[in-house]
N, C-alpha and C. Protein backbone atom coordinates (compact mmCIF):
# COMPACT_ATOMS: atom_id res chain seq x y z
N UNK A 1 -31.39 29.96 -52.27
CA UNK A 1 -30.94 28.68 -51.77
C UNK A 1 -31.79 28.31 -50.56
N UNK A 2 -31.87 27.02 -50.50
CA UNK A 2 -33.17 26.67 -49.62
C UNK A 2 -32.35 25.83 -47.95
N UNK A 3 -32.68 26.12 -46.83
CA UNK A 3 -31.47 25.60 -45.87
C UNK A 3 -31.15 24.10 -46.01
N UNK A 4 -32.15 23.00 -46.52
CA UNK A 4 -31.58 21.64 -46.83
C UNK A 4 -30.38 21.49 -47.67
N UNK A 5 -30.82 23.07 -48.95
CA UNK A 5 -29.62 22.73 -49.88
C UNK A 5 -28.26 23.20 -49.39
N UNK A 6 -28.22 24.29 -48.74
CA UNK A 6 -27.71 24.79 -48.09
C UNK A 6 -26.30 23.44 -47.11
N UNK A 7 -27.42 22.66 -46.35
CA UNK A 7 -27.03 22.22 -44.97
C UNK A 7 -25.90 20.37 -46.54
N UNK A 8 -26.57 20.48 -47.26
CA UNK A 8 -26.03 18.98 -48.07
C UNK A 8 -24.76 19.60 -48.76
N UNK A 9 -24.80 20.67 -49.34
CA UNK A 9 -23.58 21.07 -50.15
C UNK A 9 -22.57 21.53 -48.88
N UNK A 10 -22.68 22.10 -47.74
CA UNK A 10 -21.56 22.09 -47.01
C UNK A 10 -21.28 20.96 -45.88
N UNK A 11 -22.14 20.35 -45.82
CA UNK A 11 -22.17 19.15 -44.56
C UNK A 11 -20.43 18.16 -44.53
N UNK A 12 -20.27 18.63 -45.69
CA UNK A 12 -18.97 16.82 -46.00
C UNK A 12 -17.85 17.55 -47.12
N UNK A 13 -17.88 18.79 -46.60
CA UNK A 13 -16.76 19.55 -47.95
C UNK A 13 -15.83 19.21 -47.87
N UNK A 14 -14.91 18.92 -48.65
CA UNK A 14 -13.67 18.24 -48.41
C UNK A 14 -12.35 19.36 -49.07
N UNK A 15 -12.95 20.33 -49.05
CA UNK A 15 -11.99 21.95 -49.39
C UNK A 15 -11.40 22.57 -48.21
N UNK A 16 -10.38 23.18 -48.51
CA UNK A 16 -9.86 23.86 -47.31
C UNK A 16 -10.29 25.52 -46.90
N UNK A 17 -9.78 26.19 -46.03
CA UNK A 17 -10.55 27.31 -45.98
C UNK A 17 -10.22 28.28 -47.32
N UNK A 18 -8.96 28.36 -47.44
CA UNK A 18 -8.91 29.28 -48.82
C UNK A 18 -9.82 28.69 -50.03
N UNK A 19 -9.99 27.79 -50.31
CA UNK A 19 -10.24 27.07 -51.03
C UNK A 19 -11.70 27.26 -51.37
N UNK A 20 -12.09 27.46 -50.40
CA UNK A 20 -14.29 27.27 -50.59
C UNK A 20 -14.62 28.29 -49.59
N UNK A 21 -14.08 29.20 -48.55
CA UNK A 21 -14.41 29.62 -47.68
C UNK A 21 -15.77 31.25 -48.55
N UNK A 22 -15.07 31.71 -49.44
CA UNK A 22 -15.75 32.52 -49.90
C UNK A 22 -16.93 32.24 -51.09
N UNK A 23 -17.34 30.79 -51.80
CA UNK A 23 -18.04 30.35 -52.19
C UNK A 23 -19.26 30.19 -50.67
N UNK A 24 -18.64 29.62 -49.70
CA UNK A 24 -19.58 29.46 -48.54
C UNK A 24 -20.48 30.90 -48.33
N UNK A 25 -19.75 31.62 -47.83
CA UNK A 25 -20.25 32.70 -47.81
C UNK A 25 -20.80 33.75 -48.95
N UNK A 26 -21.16 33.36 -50.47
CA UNK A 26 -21.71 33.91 -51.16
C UNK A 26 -23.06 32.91 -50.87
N UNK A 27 -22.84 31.58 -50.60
CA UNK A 27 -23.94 30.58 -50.23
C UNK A 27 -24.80 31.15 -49.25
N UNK A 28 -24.28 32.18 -48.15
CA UNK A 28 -24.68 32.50 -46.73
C UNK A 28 -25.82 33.33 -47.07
N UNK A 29 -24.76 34.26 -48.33
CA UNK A 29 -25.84 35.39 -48.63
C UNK A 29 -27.14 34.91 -49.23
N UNK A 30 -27.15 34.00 -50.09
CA UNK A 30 -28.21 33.29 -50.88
C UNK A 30 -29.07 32.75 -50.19
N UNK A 31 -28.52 31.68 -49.24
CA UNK A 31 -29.42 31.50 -48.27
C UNK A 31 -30.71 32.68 -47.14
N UNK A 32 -29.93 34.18 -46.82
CA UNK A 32 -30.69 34.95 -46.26
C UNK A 32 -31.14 36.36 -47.08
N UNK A 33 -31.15 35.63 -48.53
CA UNK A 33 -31.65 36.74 -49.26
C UNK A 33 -31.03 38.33 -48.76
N UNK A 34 -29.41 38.06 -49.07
CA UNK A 34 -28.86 39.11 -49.29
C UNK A 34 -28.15 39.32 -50.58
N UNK A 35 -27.42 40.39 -50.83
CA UNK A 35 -26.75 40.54 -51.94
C UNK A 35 -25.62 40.29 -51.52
N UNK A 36 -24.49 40.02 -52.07
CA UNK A 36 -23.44 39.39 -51.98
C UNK A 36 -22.68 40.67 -52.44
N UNK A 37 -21.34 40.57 -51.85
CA UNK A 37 -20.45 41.77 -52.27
C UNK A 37 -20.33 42.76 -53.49
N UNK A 38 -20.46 41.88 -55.07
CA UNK A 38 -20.38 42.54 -55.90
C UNK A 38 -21.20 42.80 -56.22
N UNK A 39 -22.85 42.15 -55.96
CA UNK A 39 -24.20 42.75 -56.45
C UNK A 39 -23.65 44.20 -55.57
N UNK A 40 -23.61 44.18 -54.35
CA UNK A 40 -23.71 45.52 -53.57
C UNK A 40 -22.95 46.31 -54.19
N UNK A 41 -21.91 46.10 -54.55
CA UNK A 41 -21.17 47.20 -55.40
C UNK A 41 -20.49 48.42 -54.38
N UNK A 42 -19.55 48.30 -53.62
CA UNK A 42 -19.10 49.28 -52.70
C UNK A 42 -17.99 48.38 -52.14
N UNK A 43 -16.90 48.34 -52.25
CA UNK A 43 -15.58 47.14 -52.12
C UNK A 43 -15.37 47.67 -50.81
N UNK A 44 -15.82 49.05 -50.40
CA UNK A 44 -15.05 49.89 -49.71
C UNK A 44 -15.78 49.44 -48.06
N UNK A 45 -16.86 49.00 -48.28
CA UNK A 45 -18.13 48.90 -47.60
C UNK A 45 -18.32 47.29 -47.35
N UNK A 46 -18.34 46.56 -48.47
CA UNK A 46 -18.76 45.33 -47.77
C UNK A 46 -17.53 44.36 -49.08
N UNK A 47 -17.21 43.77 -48.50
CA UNK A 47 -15.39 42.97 -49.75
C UNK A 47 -15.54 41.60 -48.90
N UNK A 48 -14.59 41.15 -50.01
CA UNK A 48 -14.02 40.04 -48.83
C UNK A 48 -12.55 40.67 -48.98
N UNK A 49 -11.41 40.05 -47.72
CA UNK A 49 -10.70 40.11 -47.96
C UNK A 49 -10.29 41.66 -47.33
N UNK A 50 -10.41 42.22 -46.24
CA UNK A 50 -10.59 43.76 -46.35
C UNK A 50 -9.62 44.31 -45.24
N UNK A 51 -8.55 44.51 -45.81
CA UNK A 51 -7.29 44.69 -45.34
C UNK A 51 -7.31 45.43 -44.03
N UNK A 52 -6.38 44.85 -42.94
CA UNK A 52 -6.24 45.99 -42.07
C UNK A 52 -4.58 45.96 -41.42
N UNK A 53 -3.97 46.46 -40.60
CA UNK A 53 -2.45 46.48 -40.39
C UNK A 53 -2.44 44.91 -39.94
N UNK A 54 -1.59 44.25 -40.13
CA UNK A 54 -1.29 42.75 -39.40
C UNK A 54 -2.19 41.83 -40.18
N UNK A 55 -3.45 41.75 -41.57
CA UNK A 55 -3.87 40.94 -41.31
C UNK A 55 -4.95 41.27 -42.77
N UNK A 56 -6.13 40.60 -42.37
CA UNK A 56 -7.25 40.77 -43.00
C UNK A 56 -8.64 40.28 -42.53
N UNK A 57 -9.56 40.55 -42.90
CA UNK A 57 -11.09 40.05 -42.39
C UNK A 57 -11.23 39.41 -43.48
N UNK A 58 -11.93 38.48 -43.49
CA UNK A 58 -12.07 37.68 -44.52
C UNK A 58 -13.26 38.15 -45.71
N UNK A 59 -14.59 38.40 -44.70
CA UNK A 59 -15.64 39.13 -45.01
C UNK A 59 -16.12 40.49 -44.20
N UNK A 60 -16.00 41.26 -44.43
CA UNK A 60 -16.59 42.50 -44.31
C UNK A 60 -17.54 43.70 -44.69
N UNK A 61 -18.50 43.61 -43.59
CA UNK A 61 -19.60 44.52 -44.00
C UNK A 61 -19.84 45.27 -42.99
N UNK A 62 -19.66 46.97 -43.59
CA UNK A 62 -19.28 48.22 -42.62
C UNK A 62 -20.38 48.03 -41.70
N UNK A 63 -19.97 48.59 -40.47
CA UNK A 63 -21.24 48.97 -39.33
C UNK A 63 -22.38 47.61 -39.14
N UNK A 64 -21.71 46.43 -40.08
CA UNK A 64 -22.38 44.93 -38.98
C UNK A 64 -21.70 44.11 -39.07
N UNK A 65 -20.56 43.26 -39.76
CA UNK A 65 -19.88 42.54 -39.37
C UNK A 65 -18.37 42.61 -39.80
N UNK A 66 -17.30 42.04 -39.15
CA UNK A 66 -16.52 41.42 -39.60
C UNK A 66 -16.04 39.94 -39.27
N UNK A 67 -15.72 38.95 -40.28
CA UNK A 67 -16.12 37.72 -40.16
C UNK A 67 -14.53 37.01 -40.43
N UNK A 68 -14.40 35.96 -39.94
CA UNK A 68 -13.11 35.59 -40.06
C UNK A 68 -13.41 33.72 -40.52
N UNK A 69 -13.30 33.02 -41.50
CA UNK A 69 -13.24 31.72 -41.83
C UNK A 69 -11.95 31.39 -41.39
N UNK A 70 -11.72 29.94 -40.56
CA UNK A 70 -10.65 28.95 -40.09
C UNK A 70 -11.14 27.64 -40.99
N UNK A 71 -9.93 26.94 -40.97
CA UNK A 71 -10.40 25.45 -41.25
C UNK A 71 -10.77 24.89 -40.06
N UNK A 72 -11.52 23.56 -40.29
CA UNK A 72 -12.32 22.74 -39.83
C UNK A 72 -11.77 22.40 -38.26
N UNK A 73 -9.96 22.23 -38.32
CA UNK A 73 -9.51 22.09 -37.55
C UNK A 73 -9.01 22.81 -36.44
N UNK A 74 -8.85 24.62 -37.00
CA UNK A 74 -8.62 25.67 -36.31
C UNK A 74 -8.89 25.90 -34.80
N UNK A 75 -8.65 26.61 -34.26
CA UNK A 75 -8.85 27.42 -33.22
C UNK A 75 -9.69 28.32 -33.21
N UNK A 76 -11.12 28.21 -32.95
CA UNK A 76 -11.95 29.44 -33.20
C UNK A 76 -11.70 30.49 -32.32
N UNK A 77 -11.61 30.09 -31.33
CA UNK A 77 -11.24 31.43 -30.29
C UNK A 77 -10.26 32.00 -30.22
N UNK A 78 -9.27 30.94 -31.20
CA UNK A 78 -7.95 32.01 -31.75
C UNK A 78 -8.33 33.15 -32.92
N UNK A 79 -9.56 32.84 -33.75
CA UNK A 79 -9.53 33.29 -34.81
C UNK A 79 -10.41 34.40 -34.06
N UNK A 80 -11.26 34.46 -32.95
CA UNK A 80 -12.23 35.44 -32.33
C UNK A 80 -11.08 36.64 -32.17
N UNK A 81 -9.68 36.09 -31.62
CA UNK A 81 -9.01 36.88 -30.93
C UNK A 81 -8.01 37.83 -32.12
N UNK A 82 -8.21 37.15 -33.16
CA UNK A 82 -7.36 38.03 -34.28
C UNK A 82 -8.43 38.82 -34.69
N UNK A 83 -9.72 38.86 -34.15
CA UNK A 83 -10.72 40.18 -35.08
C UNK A 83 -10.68 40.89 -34.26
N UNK A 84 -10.79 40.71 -32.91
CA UNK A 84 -10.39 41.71 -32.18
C UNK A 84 -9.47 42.87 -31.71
N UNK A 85 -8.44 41.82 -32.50
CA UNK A 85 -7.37 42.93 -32.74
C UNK A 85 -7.28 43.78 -34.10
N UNK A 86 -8.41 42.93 -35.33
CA UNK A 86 -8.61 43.87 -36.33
C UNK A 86 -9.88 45.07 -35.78
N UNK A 87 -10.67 44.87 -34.98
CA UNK A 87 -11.78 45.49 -35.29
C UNK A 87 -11.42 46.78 -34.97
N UNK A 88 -10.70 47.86 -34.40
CA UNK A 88 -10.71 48.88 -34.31
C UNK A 88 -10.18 49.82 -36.31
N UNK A 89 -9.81 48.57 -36.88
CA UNK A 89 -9.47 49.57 -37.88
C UNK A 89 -10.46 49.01 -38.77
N UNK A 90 -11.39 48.15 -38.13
CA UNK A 90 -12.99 47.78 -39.25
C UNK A 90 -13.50 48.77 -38.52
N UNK A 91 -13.45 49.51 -38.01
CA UNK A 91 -15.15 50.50 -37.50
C UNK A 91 -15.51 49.83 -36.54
N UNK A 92 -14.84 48.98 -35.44
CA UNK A 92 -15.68 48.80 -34.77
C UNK A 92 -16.91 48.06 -34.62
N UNK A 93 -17.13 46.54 -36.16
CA UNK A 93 -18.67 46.44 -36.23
C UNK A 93 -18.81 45.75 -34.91
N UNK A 94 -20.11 45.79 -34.59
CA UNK A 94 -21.09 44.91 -33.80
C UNK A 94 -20.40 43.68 -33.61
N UNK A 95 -20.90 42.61 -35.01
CA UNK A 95 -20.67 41.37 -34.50
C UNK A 95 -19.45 40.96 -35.61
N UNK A 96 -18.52 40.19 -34.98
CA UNK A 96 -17.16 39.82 -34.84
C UNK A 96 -17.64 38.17 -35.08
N UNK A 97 -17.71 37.59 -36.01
CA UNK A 97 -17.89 36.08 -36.34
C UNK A 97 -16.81 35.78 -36.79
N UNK A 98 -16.56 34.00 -36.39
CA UNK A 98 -15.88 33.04 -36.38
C UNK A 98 -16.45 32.35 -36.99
N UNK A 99 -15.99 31.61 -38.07
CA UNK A 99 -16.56 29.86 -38.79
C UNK A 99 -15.46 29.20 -39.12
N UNK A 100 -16.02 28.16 -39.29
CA UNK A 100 -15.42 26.93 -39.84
C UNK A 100 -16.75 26.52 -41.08
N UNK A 101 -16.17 25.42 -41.71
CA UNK A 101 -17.22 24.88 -42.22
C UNK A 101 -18.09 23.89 -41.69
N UNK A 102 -18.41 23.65 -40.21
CA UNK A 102 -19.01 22.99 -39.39
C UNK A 102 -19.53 23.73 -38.04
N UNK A 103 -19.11 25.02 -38.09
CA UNK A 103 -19.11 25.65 -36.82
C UNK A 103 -18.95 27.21 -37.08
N UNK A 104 -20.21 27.79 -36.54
CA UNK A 104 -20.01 29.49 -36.31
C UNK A 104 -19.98 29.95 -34.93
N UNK A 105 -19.36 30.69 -34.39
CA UNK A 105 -19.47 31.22 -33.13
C UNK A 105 -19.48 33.26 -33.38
């Protein structure tokens, strides 16, 4: 996926976060020439959806991220503050991302 195509198919989505949030992010991978969860093949390692007490990560990949999608309208720094309270039972990754479909922090 090329970033124009990228930047036109999410610019004006009119889906909610359950709704498209994990199509986005198979888009993410395409865009930076990664493999996407099930090419990788390890649920255990990189999923969406990756359970922890109180909650879930939306996307998770061991030892570099865990990622949390809000809608458009959300609270990102609310959503910063619920990975933080997941990340000790993710391992701890590095980086702790927030999106929307207009906005990553």
């Amino acid at each position: 996926m090329k970033p124009e195509e990228f930047v036109a198919k999410w610019r004006n989505v009119q889906f909610g976060e359950k709704q498209a949030s994990q199509e986005m992010f198979l888009d993410i991978c395409a865009l930076v020439g990664h493999d996407t969860p099930v090419a990788f093949g390890n649920p255990e390692v990189f999923t969406f959806e990756k359970w922890v007490p109180g909650g879930f990560a939306d996307a998770y990949y061991e030892e570099h991220f865990g990622w949390g999608f809000k809608g458009d309208d959300a609270d990102l720094d609310a959503g910063l503050n619920q990975l933080l309270r997941y990340q000790v039972h993710l391992k701890t990754p590095p980086l702790l991302i927030v999106s929307s479909f207009r906005s990553v922090q």
